[in-house]
C-alpha atoms as a PDB file:
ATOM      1  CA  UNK A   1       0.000   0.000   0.000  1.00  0.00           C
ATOM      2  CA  UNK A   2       1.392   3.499  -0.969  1.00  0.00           C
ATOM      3  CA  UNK A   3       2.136   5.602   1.962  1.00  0.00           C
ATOM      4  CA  UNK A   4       0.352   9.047   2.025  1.00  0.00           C
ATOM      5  CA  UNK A   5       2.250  12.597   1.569  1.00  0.00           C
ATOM      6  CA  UNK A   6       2.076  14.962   4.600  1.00  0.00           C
ATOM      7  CA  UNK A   7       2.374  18.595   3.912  1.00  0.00           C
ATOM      8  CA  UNK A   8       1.805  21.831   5.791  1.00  0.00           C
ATOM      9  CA  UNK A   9       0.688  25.150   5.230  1.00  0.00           C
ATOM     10  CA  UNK A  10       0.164  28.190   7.048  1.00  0.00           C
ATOM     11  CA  UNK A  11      -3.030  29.466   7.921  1.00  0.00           C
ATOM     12  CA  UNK A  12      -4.490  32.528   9.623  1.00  0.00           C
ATOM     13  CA  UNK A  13      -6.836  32.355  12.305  1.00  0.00           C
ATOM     14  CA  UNK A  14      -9.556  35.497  12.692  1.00  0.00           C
ATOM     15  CA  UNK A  15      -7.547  36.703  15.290  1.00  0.00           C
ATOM     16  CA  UNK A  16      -4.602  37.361  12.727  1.00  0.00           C
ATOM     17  CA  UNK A  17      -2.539  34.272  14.533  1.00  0.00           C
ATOM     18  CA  UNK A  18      -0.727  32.043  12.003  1.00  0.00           C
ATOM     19  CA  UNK A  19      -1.090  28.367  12.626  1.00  0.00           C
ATOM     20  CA  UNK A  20       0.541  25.547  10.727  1.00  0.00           C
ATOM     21  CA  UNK A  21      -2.517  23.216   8.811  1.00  0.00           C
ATOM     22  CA  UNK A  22      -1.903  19.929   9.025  1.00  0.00           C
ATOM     23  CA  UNK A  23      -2.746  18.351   5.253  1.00  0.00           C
ATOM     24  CA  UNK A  24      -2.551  14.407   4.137  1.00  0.00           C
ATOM     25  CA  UNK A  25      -2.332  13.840   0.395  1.00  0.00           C
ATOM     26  CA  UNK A  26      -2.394   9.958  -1.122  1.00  0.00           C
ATOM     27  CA  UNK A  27       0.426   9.423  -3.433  1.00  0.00           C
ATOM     28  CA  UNK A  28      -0.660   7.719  -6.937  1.00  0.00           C
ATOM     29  CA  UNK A  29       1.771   4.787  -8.151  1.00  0.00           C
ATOM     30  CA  UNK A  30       2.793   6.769 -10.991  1.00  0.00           C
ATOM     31  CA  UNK A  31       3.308  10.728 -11.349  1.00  0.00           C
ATOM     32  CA  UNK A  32       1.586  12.151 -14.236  1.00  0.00           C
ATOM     33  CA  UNK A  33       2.026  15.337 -16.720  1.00  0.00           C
ATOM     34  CA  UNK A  34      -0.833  17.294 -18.532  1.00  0.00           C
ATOM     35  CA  UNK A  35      -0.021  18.731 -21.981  1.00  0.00           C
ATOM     36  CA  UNK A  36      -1.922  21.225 -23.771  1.00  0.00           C
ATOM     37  CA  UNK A  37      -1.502  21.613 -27.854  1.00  0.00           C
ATOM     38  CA  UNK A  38      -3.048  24.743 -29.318  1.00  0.00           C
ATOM     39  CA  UNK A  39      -2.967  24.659 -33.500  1.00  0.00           C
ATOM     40  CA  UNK A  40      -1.363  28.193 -34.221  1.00  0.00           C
ATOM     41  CA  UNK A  41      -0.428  27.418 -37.757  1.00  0.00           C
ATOM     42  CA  UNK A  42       2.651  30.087 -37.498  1.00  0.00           C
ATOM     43  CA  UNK A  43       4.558  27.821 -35.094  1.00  0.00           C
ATOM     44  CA  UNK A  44       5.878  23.867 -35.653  1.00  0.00           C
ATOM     45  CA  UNK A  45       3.578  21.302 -33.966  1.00  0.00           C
ATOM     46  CA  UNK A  46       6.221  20.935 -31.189  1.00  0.00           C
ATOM     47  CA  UNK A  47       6.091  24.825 -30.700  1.00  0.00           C
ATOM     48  CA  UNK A  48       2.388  24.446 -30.021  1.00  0.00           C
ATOM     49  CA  UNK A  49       3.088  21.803 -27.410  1.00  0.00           C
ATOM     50  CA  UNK A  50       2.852  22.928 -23.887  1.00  0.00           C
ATOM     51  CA  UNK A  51       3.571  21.515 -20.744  1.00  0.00           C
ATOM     52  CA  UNK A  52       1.476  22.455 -18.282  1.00  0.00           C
ATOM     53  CA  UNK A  53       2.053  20.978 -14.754  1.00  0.00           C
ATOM     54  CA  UNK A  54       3.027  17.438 -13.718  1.00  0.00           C
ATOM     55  CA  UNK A  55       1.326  15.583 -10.244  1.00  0.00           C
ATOM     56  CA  UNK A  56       1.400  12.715  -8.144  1.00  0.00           C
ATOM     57  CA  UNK A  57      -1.263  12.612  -5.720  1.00  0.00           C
ATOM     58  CA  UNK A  58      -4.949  12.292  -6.034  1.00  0.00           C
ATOM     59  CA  UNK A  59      -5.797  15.770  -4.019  1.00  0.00           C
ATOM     60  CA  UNK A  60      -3.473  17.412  -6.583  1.00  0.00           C
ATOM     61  CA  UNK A  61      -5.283  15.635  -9.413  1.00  0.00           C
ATOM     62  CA  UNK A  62      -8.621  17.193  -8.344  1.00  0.00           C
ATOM     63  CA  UNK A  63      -7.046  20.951  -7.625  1.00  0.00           C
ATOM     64  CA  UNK A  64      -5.595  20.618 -11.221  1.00  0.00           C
ATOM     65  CA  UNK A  65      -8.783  19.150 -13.359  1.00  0.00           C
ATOM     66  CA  UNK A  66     -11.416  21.596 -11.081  1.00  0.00           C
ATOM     67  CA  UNK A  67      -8.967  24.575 -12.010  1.00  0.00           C
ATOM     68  CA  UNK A  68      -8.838  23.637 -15.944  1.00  0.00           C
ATOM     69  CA  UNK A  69     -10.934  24.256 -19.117  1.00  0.00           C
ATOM     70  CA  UNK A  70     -13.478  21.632 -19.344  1.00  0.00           C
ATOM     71  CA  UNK A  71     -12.482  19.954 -23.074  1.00  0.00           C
ATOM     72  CA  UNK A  72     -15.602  20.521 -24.227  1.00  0.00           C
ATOM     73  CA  UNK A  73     -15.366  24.836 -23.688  1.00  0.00           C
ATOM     74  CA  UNK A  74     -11.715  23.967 -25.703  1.00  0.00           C
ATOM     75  CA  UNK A  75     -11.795  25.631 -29.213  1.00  0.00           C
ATOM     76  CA  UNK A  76     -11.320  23.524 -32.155  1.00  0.00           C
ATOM     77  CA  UNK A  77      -7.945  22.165 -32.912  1.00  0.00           C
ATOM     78  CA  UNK A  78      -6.943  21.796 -29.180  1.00  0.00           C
ATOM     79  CA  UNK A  79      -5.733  18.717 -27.175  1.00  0.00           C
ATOM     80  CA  UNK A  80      -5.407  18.113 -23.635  1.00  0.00           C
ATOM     81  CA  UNK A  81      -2.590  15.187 -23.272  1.00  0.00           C
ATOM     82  CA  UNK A  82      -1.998  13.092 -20.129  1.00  0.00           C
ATOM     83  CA  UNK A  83       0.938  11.158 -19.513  1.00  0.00           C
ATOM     84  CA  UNK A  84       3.263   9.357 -17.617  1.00  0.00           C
ATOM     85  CA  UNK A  85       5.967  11.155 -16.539  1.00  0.00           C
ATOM     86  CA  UNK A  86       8.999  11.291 -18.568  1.00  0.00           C
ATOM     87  CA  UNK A  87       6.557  10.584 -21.800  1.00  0.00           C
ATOM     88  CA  UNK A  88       6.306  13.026 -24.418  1.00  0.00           C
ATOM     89  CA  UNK A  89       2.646  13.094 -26.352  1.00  0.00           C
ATOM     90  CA  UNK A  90       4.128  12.445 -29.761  1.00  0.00           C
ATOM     91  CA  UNK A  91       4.704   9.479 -31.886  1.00  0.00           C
ATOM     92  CA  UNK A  92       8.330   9.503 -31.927  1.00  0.00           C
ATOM     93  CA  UNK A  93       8.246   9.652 -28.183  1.00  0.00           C
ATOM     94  CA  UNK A  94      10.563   6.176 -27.313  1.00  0.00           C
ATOM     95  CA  UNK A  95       8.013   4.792 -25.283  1.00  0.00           C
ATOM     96  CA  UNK A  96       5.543   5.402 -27.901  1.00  0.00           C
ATOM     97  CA  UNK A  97       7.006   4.540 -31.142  1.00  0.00           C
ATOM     98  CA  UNK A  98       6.144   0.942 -31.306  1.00  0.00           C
ATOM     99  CA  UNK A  99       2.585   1.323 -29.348  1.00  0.00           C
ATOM    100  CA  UNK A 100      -0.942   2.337 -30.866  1.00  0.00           C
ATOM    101  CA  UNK A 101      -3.992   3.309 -29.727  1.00  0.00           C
ATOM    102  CA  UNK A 102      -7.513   2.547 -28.653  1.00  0.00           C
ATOM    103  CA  UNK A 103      -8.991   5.540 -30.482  1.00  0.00           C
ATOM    104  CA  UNK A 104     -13.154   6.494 -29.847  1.00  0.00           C
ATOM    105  CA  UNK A 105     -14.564   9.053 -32.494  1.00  0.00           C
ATOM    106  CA  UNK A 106     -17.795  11.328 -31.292  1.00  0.00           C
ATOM    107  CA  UNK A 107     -20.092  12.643 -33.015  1.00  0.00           C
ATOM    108  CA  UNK A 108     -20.560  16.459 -33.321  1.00  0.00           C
ATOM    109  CA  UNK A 109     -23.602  16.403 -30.900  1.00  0.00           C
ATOM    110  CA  UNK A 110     -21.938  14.554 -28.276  1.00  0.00           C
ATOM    111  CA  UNK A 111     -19.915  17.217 -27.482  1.00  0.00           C
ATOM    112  CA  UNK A 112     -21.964  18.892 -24.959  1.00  0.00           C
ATOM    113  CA  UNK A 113     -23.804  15.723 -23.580  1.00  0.00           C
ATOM    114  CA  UNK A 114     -20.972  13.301 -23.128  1.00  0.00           C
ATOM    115  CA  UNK A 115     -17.418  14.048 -24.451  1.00  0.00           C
ATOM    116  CA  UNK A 116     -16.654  15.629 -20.465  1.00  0.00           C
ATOM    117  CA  UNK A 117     -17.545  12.638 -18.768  1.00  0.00           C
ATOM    118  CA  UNK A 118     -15.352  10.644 -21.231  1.00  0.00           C
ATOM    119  CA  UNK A 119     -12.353  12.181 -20.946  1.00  0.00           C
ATOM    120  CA  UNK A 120     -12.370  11.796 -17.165  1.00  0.00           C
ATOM    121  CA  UNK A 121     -13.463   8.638 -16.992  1.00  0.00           C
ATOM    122  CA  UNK A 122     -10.275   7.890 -19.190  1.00  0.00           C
ATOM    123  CA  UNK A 123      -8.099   9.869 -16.487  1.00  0.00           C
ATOM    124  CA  UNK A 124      -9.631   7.823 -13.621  1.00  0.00           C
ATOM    125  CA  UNK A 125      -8.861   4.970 -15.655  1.00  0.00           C
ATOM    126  CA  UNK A 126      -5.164   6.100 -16.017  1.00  0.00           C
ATOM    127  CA  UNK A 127      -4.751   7.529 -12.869  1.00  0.00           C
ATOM    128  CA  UNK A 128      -5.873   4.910 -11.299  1.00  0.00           C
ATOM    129  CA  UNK A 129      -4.099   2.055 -12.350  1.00  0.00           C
ATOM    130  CA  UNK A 130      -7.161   0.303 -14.113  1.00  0.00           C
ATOM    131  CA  UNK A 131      -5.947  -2.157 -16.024  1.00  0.00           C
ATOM    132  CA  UNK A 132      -4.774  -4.744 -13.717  1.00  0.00           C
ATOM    133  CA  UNK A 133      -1.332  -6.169 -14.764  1.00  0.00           C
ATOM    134  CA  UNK A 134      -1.568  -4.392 -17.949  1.00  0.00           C
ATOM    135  CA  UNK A 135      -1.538  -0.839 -16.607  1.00  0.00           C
ATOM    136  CA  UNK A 136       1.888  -0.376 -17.255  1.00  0.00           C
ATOM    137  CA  UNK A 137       1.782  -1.138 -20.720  1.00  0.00           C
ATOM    138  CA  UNK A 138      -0.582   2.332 -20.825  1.00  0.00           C
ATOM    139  CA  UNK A 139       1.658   5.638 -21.803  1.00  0.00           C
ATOM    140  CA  UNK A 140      -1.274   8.158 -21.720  1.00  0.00           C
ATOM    141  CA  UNK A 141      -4.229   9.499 -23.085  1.00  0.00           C
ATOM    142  CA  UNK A 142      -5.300  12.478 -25.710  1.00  0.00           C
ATOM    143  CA  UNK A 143      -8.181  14.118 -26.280  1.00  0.00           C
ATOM    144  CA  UNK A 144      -8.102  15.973 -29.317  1.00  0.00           C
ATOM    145  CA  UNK A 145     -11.210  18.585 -30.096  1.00  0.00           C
ATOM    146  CA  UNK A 146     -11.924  18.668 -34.009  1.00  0.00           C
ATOM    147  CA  UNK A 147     -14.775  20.909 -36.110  1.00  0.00           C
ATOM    148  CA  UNK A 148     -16.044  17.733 -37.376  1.00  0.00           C
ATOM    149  CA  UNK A 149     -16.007  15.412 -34.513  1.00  0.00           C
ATOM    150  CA  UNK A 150     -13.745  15.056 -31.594  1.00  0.00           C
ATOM    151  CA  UNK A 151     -11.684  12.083 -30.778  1.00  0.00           C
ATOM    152  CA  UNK A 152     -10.426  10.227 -27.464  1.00  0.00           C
ATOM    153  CA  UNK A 153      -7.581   7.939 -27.419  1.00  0.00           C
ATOM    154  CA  UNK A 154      -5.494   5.758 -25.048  1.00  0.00           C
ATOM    155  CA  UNK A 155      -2.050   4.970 -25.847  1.00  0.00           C
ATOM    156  CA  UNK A 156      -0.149   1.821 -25.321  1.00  0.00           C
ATOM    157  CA  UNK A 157       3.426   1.131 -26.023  1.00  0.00           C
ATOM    158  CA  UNK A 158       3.396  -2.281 -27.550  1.00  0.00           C
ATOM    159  CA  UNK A 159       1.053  -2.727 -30.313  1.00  0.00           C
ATOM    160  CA  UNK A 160       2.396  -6.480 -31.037  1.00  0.00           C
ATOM    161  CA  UNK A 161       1.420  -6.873 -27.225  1.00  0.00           C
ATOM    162  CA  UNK A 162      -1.994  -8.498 -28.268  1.00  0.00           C
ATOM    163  CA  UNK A 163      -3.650  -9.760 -25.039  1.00  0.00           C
ATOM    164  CA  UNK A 164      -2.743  -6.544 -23.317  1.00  0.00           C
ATOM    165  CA  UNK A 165      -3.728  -4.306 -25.895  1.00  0.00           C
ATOM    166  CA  UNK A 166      -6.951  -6.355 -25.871  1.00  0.00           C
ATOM    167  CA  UNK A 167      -7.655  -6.235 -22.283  1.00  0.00           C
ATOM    168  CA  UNK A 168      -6.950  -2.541 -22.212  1.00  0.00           C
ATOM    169  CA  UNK A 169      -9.511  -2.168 -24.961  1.00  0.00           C
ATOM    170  CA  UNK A 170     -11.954  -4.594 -23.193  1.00  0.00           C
ATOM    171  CA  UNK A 171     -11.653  -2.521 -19.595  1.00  0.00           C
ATOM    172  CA  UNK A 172     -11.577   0.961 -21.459  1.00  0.00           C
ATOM    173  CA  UNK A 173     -15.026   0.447 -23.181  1.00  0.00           C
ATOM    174  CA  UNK A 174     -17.081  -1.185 -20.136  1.00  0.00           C
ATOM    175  CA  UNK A 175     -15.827   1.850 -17.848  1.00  0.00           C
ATOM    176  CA  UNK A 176     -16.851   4.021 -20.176  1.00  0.00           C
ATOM    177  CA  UNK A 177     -20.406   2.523 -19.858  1.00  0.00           C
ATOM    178  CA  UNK A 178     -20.347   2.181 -24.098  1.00  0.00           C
ATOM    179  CA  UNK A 179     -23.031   0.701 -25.970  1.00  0.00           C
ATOM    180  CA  UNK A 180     -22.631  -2.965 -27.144  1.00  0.00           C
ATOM    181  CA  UNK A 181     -23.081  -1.952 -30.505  1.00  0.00           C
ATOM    182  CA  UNK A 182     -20.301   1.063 -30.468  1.00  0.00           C
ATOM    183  CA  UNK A 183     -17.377  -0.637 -31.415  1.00  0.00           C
ATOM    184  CA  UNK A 184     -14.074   0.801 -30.768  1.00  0.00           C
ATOM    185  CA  UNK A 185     -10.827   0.136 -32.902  1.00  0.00           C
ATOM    186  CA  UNK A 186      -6.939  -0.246 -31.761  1.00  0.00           C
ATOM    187  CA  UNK A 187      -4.313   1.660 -34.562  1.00  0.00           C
ATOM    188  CA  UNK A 188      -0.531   0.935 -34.033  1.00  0.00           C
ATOM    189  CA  UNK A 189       0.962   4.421 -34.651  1.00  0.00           C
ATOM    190  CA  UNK A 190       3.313   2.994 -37.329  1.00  0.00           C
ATOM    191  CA  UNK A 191       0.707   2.722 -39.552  1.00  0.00           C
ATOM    192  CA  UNK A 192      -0.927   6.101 -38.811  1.00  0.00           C
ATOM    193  CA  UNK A 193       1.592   7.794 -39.563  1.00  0.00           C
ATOM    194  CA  UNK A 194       2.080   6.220 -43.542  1.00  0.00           C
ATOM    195  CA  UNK A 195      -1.850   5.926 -43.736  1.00  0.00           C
ATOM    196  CA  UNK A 196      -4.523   8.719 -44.362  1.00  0.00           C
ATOM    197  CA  UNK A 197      -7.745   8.058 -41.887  1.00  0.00           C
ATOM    198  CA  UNK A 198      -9.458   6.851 -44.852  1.00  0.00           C
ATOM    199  CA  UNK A 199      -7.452   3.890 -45.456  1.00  0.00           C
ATOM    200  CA  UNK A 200      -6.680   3.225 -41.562  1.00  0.00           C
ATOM    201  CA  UNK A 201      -7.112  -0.093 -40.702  1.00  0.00           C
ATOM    202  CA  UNK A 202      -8.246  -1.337 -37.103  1.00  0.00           C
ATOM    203  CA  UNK A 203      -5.465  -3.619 -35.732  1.00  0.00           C
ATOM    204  CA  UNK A 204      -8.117  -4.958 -32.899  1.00  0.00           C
ATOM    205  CA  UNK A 205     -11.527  -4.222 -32.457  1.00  0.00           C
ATOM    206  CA  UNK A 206     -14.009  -4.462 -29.199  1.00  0.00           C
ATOM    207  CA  UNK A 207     -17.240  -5.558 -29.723  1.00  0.00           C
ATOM    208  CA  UNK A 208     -19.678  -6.782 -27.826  1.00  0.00           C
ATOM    209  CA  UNK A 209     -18.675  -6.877 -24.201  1.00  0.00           C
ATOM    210  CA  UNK A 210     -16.843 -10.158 -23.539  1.00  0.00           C
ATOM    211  CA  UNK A 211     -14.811  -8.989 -21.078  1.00  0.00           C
ATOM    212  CA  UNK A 212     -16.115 -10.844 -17.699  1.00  0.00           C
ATOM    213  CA  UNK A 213     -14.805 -14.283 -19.695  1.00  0.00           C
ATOM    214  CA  UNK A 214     -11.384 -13.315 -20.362  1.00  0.00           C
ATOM    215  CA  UNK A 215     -10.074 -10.598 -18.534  1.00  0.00           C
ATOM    216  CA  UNK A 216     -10.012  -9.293 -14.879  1.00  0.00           C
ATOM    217  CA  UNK A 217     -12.486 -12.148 -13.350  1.00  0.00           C
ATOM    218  CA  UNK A 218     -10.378 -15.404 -13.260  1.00  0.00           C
ATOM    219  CA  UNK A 219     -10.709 -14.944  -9.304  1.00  0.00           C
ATOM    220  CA  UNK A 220     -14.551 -15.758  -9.535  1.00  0.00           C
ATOM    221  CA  UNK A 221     -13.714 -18.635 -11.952  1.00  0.00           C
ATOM    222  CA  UNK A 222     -11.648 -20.070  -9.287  1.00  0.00           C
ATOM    223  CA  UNK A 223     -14.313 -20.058  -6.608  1.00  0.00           C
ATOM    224  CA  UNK A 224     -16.624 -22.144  -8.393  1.00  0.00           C
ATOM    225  CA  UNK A 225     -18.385 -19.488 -10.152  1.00  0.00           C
ATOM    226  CA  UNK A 226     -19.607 -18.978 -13.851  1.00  0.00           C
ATOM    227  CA  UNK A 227     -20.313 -15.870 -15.697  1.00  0.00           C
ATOM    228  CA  UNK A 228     -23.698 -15.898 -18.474  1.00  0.00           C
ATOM    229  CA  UNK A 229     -24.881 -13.056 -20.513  1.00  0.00           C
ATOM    230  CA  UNK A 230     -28.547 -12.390 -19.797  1.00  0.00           C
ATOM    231  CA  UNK A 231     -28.447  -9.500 -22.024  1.00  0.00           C
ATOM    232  CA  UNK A 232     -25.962  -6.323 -23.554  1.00  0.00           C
ATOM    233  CA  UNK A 233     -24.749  -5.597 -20.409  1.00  0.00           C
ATOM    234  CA  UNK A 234     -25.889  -8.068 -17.219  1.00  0.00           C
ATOM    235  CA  UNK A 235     -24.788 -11.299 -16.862  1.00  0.00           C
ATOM    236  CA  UNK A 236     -25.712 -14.230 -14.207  1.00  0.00           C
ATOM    237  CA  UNK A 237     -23.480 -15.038 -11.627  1.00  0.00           C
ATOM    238  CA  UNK A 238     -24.134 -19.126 -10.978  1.00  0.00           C
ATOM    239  CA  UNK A 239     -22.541 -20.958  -8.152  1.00  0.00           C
ATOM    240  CA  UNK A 240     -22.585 -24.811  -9.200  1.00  0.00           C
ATOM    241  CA  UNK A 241     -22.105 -26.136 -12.845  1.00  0.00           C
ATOM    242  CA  UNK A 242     -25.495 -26.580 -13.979  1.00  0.00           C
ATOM    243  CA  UNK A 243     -25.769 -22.556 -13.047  1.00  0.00           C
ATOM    244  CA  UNK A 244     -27.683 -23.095 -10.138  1.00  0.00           C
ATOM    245  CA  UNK A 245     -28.492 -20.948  -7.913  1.00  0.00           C
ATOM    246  CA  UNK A 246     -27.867 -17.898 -10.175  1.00  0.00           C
ATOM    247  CA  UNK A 247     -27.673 -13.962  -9.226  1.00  0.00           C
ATOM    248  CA  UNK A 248     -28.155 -11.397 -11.806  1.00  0.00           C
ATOM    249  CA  UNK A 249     -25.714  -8.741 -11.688  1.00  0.00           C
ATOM    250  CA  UNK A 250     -25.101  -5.558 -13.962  1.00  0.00           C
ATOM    251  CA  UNK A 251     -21.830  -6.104 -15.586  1.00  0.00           C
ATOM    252  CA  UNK A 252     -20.645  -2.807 -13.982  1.00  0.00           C
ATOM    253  CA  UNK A 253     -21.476  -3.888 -10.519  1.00  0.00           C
ATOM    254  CA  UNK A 254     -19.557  -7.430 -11.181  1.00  0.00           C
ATOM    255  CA  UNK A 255     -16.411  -6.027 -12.921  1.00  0.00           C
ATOM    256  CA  UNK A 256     -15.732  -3.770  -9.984  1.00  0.00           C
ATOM    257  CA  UNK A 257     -16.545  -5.539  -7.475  1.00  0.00           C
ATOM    258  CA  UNK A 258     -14.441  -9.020  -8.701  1.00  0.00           C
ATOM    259  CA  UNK A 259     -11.460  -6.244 -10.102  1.00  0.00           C
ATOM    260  CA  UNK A 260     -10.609  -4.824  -6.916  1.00  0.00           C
ATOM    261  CA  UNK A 261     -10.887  -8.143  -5.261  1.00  0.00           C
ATOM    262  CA  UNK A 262     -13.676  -7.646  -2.596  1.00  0.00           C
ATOM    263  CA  UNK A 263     -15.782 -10.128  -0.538  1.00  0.00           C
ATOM    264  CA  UNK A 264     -18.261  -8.951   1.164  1.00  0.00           C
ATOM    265  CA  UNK A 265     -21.497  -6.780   1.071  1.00  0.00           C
ATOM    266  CA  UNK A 266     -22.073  -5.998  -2.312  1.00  0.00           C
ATOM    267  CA  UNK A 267     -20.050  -8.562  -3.582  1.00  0.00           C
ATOM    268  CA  UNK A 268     -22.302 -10.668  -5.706  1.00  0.00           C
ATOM    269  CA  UNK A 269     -19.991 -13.517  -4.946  1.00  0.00           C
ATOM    270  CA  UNK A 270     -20.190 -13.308  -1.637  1.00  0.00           C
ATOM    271  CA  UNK A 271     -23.980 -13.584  -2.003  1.00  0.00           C
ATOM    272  CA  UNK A 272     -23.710 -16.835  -3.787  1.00  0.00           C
ATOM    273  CA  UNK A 273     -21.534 -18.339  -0.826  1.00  0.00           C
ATOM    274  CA  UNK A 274     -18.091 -17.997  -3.152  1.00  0.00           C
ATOM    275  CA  UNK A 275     -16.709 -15.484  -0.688  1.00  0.00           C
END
């Protein structure tokens, strides 16, 4: 468990004495920077690349994203970049280079009803180490805001890296609560940078969401337990083999629960005697 950051700060009291405040932050595992990109056609593209502050902790997180431009109030041809420290948000970028990314294209309208709540779902998802023993295959994430439709992305650094890039994919769209029809494509940056978006092929695709059978709940497998699709996005949770007694359980309910490994009220599991 990561030990917590203790700070202090003076305060003044209303009768003008100065006391010191006694403040606990919690550290994230990894420290993070936030770029901003602004298209001023009179400078290069690395000209129009600023860095704007780099944290570590999840109080500074929230002082930085409450202080910032929601992307949606961003004017066309902006990006907001987040990534790992010592990562650059550019292709060439060592870390990046040989990656891709999970890439989700919005429509015009969706702008002002949804693209907000996107983008920081996809920080929480960074920030917060969401991808099991594939989060450190994750570099960062862009946001890019675009006249014709703006785009979210999540960058990996191994595109050949097939069941990671896969589960990243999986974990990315069910936190992002996407329909089972949306389907969401994986492009290795090698071939986005020779290929025009017309001719961009997906290297992976996620579908339908399959990810209770092959991802983050092997722990429920091992207790006895089977996972069935009742529908787009709830599944039964059955005890025995012949799926008796069964629970059913909204897929977002079950992958958080089984994902951060809890037993216990609210644990559908648990409820089935698998605890």
């Amino acid at each position: 468990m990561a030990s917590t950051h203790e700070e202090h700060q003076k305060h003044k009291t209303k009768g003008g004495k100065t006391v010191m405040e006694h403040i606990t932050k919690h550290p994230l595992q990894n420290r993070w920077a936030l770029w901003f990109f602004k298209n001023d056609k009179s400078k290069t593209w690395q000209n129009n690349l600023r860095l704007v502050t780099k944290f570590d902790t999840v109080e500074d997180f929230w002082a930085l994203y409450s202080h910032i431009q929601l992307a949606s109030k961003l004017t066309s041809g902006c990006d907001y970049s987040l990534f790992k420290d010592g990562i650059e948000p550019m292709w060439e970028d060592n870390w990046n280079k040989h990656g891709g990314r999970w890439l989700i294209t919005l429509a015009k309208q969706q702008r002002h009803t949804e693209l907000d709540r996107f983008w920081l779902e996809t920080l929480l998802c960074l920030i917060g180490e969401m991808f099991c023993d594939y989060s450190d295959d994750v570099c960062g994430a862009v946001i890019n805001i675009r006249a014709k439709g703006d785009k979210i992305a999540i960058w990996t650094r191994e595109a050949e890296n097939r069941d990671g890039v896969i589960h990243i994919g999986r974990v990315y769209k069910e936190h992002l609560g996407l329909s089972s029809k949306m389907v969401i494509g994986y492009q290795a940056h090698a071939d986005t940078a020779t290929k025009s978006g017309s001719l961009m092929k997906n290297r992976f695709v996620v579908c339908a969401p399959e990810f209770p059978y092959r991802t983050c709940f092997p722990r429920l497998q091992r207790r006895g337990a089977a996972v069935v699709p009742v529908g787009a996005w709830e599944y039964r949770l059955c005890r025995s083999p012949d799926r008796e007694p069964c629970t059913r359980v909204p897929l977002q309910q079950l992958s958080l629960n089984s994902a951060r490994g809890r037993a216990g009220q609210g644990d559908p599991a648990a409820a089935l005697g698998l605890g």
